[in-house]
N, C-alpha and C. Protein backbone atom coordinates (compact mmCIF):
# COMPACT_ATOMS: atom_id res chain seq x y z
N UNK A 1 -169.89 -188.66 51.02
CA UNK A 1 -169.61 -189.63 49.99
C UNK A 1 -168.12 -189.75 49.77
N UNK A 2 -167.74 -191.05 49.53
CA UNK A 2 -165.93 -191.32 49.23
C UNK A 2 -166.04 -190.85 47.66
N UNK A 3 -164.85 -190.64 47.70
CA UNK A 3 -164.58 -190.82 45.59
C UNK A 3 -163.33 -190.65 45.25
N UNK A 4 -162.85 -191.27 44.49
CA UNK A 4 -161.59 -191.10 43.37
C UNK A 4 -161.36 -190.12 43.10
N UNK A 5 -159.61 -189.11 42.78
CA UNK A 5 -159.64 -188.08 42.36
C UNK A 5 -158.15 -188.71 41.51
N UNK A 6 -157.89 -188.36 40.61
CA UNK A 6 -156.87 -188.74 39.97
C UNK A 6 -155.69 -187.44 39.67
N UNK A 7 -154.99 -187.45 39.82
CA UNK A 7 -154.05 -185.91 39.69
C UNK A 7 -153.12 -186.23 38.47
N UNK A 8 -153.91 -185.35 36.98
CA UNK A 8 -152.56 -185.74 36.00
C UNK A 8 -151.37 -184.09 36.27
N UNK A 9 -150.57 -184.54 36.03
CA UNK A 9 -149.27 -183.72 35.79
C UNK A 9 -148.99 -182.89 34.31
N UNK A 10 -149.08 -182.18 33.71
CA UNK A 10 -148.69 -182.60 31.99
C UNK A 10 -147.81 -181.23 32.52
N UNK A 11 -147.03 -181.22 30.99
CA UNK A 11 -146.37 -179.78 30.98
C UNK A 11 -146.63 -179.69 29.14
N UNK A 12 -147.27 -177.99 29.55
CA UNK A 12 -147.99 -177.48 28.48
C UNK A 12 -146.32 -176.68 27.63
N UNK A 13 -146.90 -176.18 26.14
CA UNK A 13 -145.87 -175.45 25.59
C UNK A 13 -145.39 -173.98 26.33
N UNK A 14 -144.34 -173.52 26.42
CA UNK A 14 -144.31 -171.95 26.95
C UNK A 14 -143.50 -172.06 27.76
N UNK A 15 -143.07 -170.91 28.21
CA UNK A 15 -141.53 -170.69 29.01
C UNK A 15 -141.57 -172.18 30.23
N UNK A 16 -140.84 -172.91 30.11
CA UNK A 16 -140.46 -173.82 30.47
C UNK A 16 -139.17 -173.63 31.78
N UNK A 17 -139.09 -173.64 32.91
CA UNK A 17 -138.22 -173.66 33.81
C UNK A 17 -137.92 -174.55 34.57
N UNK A 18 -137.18 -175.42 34.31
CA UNK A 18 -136.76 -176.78 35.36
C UNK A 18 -135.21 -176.51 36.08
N UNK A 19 -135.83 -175.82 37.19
CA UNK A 19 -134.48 -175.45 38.02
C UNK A 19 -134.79 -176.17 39.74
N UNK A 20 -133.71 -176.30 40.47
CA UNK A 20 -134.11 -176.68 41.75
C UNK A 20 -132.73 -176.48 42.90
N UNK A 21 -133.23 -176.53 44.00
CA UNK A 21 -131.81 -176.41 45.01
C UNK A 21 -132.00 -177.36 45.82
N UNK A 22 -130.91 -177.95 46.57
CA UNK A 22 -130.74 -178.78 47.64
C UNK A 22 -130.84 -177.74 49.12
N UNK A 23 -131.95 -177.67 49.79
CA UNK A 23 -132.13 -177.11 51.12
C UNK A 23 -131.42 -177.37 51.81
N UNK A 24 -131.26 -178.91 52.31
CA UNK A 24 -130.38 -179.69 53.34
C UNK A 24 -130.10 -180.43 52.99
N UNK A 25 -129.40 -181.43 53.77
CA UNK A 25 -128.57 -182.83 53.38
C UNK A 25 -128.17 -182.93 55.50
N UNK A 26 -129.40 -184.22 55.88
CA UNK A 26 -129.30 -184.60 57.09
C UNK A 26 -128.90 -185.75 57.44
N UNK A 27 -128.45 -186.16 58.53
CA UNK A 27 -128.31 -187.88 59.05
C UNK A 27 -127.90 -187.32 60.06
N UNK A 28 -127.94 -188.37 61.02
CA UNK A 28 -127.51 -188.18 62.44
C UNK A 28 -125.74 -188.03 62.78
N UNK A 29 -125.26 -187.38 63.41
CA UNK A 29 -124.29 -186.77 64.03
C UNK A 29 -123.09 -187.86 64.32
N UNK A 30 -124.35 -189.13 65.05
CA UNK A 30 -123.67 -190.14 65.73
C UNK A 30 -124.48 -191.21 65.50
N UNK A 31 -123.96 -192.62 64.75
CA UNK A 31 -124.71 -193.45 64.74
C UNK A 31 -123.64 -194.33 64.97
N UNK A 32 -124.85 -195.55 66.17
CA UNK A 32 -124.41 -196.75 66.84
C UNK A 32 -124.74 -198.09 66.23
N UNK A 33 -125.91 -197.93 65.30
CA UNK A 33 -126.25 -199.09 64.41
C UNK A 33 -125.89 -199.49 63.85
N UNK A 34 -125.76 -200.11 62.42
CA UNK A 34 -125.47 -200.79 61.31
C UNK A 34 -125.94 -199.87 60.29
N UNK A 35 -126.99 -199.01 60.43
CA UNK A 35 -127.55 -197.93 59.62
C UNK A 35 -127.82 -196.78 59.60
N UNK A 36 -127.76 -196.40 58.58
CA UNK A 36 -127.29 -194.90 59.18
C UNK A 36 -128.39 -194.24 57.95
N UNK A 37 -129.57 -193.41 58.07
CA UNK A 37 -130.64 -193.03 57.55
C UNK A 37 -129.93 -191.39 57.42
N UNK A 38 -130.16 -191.03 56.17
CA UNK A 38 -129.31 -190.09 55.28
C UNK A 38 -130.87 -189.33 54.81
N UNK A 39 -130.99 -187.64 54.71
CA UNK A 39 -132.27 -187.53 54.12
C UNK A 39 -131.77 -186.31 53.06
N UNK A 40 -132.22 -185.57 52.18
CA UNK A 40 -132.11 -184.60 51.05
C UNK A 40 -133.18 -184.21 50.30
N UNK A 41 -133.14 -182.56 51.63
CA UNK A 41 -134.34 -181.97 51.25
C UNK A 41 -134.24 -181.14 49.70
N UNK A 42 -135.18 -181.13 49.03
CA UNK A 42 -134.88 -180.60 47.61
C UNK A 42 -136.09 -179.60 47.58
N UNK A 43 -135.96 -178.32 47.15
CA UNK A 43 -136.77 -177.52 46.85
C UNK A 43 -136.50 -177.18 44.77
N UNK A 44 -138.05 -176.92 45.00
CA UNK A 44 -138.32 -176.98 43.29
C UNK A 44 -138.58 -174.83 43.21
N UNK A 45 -137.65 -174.96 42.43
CA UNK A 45 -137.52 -173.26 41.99
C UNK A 45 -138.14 -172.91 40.70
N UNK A 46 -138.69 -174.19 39.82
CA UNK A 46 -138.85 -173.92 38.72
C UNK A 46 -140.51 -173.74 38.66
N UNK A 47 -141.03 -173.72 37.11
CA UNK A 47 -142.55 -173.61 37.20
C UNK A 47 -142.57 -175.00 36.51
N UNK A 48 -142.24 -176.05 36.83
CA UNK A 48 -142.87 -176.99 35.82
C UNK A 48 -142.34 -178.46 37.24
N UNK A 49 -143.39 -179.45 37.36
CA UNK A 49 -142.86 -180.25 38.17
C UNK A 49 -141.44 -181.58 38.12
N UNK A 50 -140.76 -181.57 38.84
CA UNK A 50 -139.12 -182.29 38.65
C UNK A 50 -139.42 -183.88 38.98
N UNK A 51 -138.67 -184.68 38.87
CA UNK A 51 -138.22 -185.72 39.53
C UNK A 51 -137.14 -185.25 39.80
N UNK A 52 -136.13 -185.06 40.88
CA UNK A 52 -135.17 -184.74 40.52
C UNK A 52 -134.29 -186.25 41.25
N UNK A 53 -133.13 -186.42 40.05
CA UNK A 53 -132.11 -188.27 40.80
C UNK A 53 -130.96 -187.04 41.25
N UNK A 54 -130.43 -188.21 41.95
CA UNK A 54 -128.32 -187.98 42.26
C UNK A 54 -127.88 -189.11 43.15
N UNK A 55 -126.98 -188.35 43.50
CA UNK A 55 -126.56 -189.65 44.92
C UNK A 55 -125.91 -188.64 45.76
N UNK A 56 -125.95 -189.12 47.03
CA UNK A 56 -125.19 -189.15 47.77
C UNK A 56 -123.43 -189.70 48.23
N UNK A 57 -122.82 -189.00 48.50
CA UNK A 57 -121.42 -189.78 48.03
C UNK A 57 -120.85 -189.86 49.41
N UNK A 58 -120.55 -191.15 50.27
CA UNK A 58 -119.71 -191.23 51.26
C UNK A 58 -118.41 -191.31 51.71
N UNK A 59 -117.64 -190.48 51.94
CA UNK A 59 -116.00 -190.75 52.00
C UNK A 59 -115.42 -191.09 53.41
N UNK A 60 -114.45 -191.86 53.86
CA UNK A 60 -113.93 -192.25 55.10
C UNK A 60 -112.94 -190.69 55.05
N UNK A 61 -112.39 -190.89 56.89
CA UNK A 61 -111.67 -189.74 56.68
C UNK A 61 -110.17 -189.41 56.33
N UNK A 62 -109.98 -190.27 54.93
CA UNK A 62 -108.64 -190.30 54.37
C UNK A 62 -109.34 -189.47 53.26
N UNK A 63 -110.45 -189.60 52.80
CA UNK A 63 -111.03 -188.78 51.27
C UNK A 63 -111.10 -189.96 50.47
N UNK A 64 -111.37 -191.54 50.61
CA UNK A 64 -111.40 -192.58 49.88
C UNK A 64 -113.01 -192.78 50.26
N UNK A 65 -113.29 -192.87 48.78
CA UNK A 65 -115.16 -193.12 48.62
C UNK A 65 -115.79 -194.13 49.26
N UNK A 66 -116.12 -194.39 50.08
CA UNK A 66 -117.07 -196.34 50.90
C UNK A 66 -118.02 -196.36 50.13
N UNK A 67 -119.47 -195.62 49.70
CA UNK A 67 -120.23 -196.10 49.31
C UNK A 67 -120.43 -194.50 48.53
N UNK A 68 -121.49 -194.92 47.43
CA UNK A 68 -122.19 -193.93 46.53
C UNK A 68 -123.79 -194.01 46.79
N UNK A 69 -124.70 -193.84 47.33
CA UNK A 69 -126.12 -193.94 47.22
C UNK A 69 -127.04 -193.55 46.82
N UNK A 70 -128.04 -193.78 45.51
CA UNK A 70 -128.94 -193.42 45.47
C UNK A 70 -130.07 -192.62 45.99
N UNK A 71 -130.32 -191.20 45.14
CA UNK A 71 -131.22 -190.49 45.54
C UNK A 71 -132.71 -190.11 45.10
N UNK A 72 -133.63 -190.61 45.26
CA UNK A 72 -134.98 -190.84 44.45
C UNK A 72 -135.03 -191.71 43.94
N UNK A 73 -134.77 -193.00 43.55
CA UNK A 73 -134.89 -194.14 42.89
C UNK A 73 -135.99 -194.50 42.22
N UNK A 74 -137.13 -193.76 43.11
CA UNK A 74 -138.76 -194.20 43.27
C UNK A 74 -139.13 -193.07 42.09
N UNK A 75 -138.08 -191.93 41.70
CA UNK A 75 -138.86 -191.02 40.57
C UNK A 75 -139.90 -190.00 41.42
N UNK A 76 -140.19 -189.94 42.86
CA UNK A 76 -141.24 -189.19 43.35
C UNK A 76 -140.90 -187.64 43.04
N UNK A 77 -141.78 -187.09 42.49
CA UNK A 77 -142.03 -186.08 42.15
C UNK A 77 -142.34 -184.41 42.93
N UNK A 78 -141.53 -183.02 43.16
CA UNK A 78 -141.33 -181.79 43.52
C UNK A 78 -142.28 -181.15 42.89
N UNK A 79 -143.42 -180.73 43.23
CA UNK A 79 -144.24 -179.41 42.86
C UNK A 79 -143.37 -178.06 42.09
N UNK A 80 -143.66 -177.23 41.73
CA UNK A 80 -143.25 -176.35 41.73
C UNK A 80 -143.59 -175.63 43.04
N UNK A 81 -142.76 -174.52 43.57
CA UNK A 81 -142.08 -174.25 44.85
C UNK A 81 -143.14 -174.81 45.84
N UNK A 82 -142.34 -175.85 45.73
CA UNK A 82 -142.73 -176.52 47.00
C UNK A 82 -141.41 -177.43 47.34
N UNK A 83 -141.37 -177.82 48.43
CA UNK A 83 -140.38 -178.73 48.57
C UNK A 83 -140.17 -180.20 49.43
N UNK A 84 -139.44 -181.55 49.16
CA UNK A 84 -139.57 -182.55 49.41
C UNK A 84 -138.57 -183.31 50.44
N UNK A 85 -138.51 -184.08 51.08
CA UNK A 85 -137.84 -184.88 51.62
C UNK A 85 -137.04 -185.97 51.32
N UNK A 86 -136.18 -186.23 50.65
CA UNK A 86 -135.83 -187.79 49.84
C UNK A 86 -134.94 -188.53 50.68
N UNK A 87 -135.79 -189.74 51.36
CA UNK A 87 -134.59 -190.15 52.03
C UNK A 87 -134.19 -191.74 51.72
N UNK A 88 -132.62 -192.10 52.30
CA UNK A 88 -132.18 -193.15 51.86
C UNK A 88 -131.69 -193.96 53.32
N UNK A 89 -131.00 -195.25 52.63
CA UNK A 89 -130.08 -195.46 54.23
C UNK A 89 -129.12 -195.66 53.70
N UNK A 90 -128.33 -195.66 54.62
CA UNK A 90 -126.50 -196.10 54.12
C UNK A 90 -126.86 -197.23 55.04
N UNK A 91 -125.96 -198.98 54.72
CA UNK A 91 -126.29 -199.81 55.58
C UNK A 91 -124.68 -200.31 55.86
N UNK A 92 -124.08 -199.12 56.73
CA UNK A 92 -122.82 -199.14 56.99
C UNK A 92 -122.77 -199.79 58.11
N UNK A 93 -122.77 -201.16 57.44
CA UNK A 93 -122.47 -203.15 59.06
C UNK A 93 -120.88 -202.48 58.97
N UNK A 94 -120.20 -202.55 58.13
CA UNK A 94 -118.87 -202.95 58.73
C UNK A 94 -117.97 -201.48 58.67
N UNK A 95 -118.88 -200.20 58.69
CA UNK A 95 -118.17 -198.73 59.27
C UNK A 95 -117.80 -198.94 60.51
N UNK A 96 -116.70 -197.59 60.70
CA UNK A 96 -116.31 -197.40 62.01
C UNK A 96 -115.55 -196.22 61.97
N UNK A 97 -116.14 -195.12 62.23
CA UNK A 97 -115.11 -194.02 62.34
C UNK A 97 -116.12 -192.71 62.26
N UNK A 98 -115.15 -191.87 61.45
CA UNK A 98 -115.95 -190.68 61.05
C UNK A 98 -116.05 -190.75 59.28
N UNK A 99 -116.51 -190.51 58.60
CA UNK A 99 -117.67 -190.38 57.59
C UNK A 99 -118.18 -189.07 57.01
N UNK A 100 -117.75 -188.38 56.03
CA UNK A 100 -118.37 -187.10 55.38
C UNK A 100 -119.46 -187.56 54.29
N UNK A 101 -120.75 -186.93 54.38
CA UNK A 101 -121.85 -187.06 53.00
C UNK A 101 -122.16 -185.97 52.56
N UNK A 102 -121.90 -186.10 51.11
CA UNK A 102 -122.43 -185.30 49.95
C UNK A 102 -123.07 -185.16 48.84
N UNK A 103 -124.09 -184.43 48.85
CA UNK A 103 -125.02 -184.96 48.09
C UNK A 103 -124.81 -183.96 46.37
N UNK A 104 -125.28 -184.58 45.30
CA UNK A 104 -125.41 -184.25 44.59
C UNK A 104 -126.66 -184.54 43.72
N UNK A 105 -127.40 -183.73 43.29
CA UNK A 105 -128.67 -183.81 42.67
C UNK A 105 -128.95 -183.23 41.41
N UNK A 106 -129.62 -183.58 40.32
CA UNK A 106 -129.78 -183.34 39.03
C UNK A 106 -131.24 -182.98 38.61
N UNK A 107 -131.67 -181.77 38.57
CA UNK A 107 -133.33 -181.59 38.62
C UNK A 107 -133.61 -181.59 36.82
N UNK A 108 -132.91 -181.71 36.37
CA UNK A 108 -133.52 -181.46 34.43
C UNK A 108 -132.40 -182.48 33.97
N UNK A 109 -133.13 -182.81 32.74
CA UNK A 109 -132.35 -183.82 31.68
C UNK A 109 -131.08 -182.45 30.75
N UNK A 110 -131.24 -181.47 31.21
CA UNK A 110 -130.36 -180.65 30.67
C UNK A 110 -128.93 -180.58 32.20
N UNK A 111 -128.70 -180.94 32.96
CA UNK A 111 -127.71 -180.66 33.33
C UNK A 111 -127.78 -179.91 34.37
N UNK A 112 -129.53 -179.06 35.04
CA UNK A 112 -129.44 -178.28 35.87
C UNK A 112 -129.40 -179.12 37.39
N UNK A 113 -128.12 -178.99 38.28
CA UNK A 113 -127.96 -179.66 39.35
C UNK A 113 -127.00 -178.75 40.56
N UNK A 114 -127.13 -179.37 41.61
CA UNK A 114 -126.81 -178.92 42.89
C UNK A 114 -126.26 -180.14 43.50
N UNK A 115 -125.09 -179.19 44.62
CA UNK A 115 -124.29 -180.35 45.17
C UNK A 115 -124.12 -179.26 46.77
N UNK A 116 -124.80 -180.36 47.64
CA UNK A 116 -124.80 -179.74 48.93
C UNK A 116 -123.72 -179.57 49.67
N UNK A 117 -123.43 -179.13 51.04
CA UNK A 117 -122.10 -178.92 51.54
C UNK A 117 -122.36 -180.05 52.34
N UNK A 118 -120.87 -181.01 52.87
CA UNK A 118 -120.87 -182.07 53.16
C UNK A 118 -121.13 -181.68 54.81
N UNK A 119 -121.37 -183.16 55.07
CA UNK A 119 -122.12 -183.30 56.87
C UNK A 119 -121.33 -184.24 57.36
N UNK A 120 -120.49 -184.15 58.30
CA UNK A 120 -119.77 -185.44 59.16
C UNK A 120 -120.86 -186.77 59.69
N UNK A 121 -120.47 -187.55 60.00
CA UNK A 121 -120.90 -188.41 60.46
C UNK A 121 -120.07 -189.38 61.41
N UNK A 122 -120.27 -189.94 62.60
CA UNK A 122 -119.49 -190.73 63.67
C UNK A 122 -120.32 -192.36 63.39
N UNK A 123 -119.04 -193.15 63.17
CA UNK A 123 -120.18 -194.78 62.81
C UNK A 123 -119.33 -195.31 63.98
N UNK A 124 -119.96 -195.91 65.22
CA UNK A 124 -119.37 -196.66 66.12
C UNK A 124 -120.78 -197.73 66.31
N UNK A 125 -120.34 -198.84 65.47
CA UNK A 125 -121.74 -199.83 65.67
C UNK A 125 -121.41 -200.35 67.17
N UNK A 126 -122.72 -200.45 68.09
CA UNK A 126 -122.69 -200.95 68.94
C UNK A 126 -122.44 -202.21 69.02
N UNK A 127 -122.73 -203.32 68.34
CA UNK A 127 -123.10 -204.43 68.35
C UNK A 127 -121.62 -204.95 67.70
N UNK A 128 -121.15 -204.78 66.95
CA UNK A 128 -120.13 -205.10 66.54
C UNK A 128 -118.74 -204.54 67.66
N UNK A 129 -118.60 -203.31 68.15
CA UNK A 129 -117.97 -203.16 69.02
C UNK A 129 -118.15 -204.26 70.09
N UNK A 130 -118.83 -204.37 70.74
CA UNK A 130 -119.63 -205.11 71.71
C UNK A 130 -118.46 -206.61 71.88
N UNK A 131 -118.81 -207.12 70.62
CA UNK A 131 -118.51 -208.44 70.00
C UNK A 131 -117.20 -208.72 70.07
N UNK A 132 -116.38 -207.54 69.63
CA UNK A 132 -114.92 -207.16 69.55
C UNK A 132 -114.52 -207.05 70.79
N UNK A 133 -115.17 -206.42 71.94
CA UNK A 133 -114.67 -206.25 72.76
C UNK A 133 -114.86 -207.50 74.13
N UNK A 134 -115.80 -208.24 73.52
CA UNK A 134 -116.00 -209.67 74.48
C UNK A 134 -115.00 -210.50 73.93
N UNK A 135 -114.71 -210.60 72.41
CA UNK A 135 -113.48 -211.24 71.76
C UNK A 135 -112.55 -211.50 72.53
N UNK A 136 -112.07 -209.87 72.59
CA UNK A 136 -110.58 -209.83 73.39
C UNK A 136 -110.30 -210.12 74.26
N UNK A 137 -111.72 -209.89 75.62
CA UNK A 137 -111.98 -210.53 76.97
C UNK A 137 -111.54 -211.81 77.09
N UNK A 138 -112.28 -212.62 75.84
CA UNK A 138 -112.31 -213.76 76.18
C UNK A 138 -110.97 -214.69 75.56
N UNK A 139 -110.28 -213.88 75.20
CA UNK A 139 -108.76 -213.96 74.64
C UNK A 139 -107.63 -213.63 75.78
N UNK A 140 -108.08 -212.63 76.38
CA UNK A 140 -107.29 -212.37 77.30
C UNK A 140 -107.05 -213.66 78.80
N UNK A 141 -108.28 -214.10 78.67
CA UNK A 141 -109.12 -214.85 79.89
C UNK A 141 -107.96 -215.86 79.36
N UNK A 142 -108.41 -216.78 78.35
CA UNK A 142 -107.86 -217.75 78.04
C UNK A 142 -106.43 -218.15 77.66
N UNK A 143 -105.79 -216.99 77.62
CA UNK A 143 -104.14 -216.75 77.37
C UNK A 143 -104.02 -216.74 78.54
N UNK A 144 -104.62 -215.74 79.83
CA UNK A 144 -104.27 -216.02 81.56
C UNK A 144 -104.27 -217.42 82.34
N UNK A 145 -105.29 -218.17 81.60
CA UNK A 145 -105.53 -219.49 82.09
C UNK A 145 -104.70 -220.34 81.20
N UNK A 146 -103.79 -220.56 80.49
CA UNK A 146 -103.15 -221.32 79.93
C UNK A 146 -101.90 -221.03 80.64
N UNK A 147 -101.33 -219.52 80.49
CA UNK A 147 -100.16 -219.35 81.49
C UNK A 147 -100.78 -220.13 83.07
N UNK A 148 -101.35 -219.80 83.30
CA UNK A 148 -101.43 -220.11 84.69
C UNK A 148 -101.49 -221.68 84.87
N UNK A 149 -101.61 -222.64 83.81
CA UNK A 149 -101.55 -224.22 83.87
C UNK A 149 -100.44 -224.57 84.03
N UNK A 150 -99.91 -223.55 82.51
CA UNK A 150 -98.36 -224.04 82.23
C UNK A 150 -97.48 -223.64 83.77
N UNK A 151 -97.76 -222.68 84.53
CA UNK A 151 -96.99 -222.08 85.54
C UNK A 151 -97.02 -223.38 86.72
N UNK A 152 -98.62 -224.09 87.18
CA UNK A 152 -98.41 -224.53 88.09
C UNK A 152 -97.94 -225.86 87.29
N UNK A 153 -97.61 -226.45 86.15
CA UNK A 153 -97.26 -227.83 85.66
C UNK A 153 -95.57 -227.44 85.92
N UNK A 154 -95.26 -226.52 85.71
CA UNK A 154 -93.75 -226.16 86.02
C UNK A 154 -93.66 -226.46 87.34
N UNK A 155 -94.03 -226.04 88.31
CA UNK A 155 -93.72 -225.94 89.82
C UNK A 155 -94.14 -227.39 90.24
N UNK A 156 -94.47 -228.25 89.44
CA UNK A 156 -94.84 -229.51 90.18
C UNK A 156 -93.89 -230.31 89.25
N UNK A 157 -93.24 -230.31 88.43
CA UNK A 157 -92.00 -230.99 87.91
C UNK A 157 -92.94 -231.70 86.84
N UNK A 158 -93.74 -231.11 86.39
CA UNK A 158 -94.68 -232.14 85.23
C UNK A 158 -94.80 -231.48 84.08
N UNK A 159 -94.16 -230.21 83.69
CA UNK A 159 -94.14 -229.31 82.87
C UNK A 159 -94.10 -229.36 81.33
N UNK A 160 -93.97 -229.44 79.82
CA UNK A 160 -93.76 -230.07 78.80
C UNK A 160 -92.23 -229.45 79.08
N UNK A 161 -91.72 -228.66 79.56
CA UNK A 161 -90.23 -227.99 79.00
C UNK A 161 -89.51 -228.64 79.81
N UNK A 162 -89.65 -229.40 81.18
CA UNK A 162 -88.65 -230.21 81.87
C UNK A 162 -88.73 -231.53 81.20
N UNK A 163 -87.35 -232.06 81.34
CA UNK A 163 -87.69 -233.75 80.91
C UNK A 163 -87.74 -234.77 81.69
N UNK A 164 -88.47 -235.40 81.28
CA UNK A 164 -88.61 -236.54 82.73
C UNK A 164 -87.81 -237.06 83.24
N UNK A 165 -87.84 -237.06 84.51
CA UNK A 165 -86.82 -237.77 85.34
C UNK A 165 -87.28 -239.71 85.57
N UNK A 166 -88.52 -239.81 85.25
CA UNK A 166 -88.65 -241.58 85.62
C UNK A 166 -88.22 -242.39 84.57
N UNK A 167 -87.88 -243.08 85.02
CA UNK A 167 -87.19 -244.39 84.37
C UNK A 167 -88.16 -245.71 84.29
N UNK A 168 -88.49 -246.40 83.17
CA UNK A 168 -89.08 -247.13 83.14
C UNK A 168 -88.90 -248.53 83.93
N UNK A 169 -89.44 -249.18 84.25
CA UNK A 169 -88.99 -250.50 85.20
C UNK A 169 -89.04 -251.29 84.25
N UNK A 170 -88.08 -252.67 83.97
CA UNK A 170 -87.71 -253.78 83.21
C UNK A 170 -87.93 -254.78 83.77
């Protein structure tokens, strides 16, 4: 037989513990996309179940902030010791370089929070490189072929920088 099970949550009176740690803080090493999928594992230390928010904080490698991102947005909810996955994306179209993320997380309305150790990151979008680099091709192409007009209009005396030698007939 199928059936419904409904799971309430409550928190009863009595020693109350809302504590938690950040396990990890992952994303890939090297990303070629436009996006770059960021995850923050959170373990629940306490006896009572968390939402726990924060963000994630992205810095270029001068130490100037690009983006701040949201962590749990959705409110999904940490067992007590048990632990969760929270993941986000960074939708870094116009990155290019290297990239440090750090996460910071807040498990209680009292202030109890964790801030992970930061993770490099490499952003070389393919597609945008790509683009840049047919750009220049096709910059280069077309600066070669303009010299090369102007070169043979010179050698045939038809050039804009010589002045004409014909004389009109009357």
């Amino acid at each position: 037989k199928a059936g419904i099970a409904t799971l309430f949550l409550v928190t009863v009176e009595g020693n109350i513990s809302e504590s938690g740690t950040i396990s990890r803080l992952s994303g890939p090493g090297l990303s070629v996309s436009g996006r770059v999928p960021l995850s923050v594992g959170v373990k629940n230390t306490g006896n009572v179940h968390l939402a726990p928010r924060g963000f994630i904080r992205l810095t270029n490698l001068f130490g100037n902030q690009v983006a701040e991102l949201p962590v749990n947005e959705e409110e999904n909810l940490v067992l007590p010791s048990s632990e969760r996955a929270l993941a986000t994306v960074w939708p870094a179209a116009a990155a290019f370089g290297y990239y440090r993320a750090q996460a910071t997380v807040y498990f209680s309305q009292t202030g109890n929070q964790a801030v992970s150790p930061a993770i490099g990151i490499w952003v070389f979008p393919a597609r945008t490189l790509a683009i840049g680099i047919l750009s220049l091709v096709i910059l280069v192409l077309l600066g070669y072929e303009i010299e090369h007009v102007l070169v043979h209009r010179r050698q045939r005396g038809t050039g804009p920088t010589e002045p004409s030698t014909r004389r009109g007939v009357a």
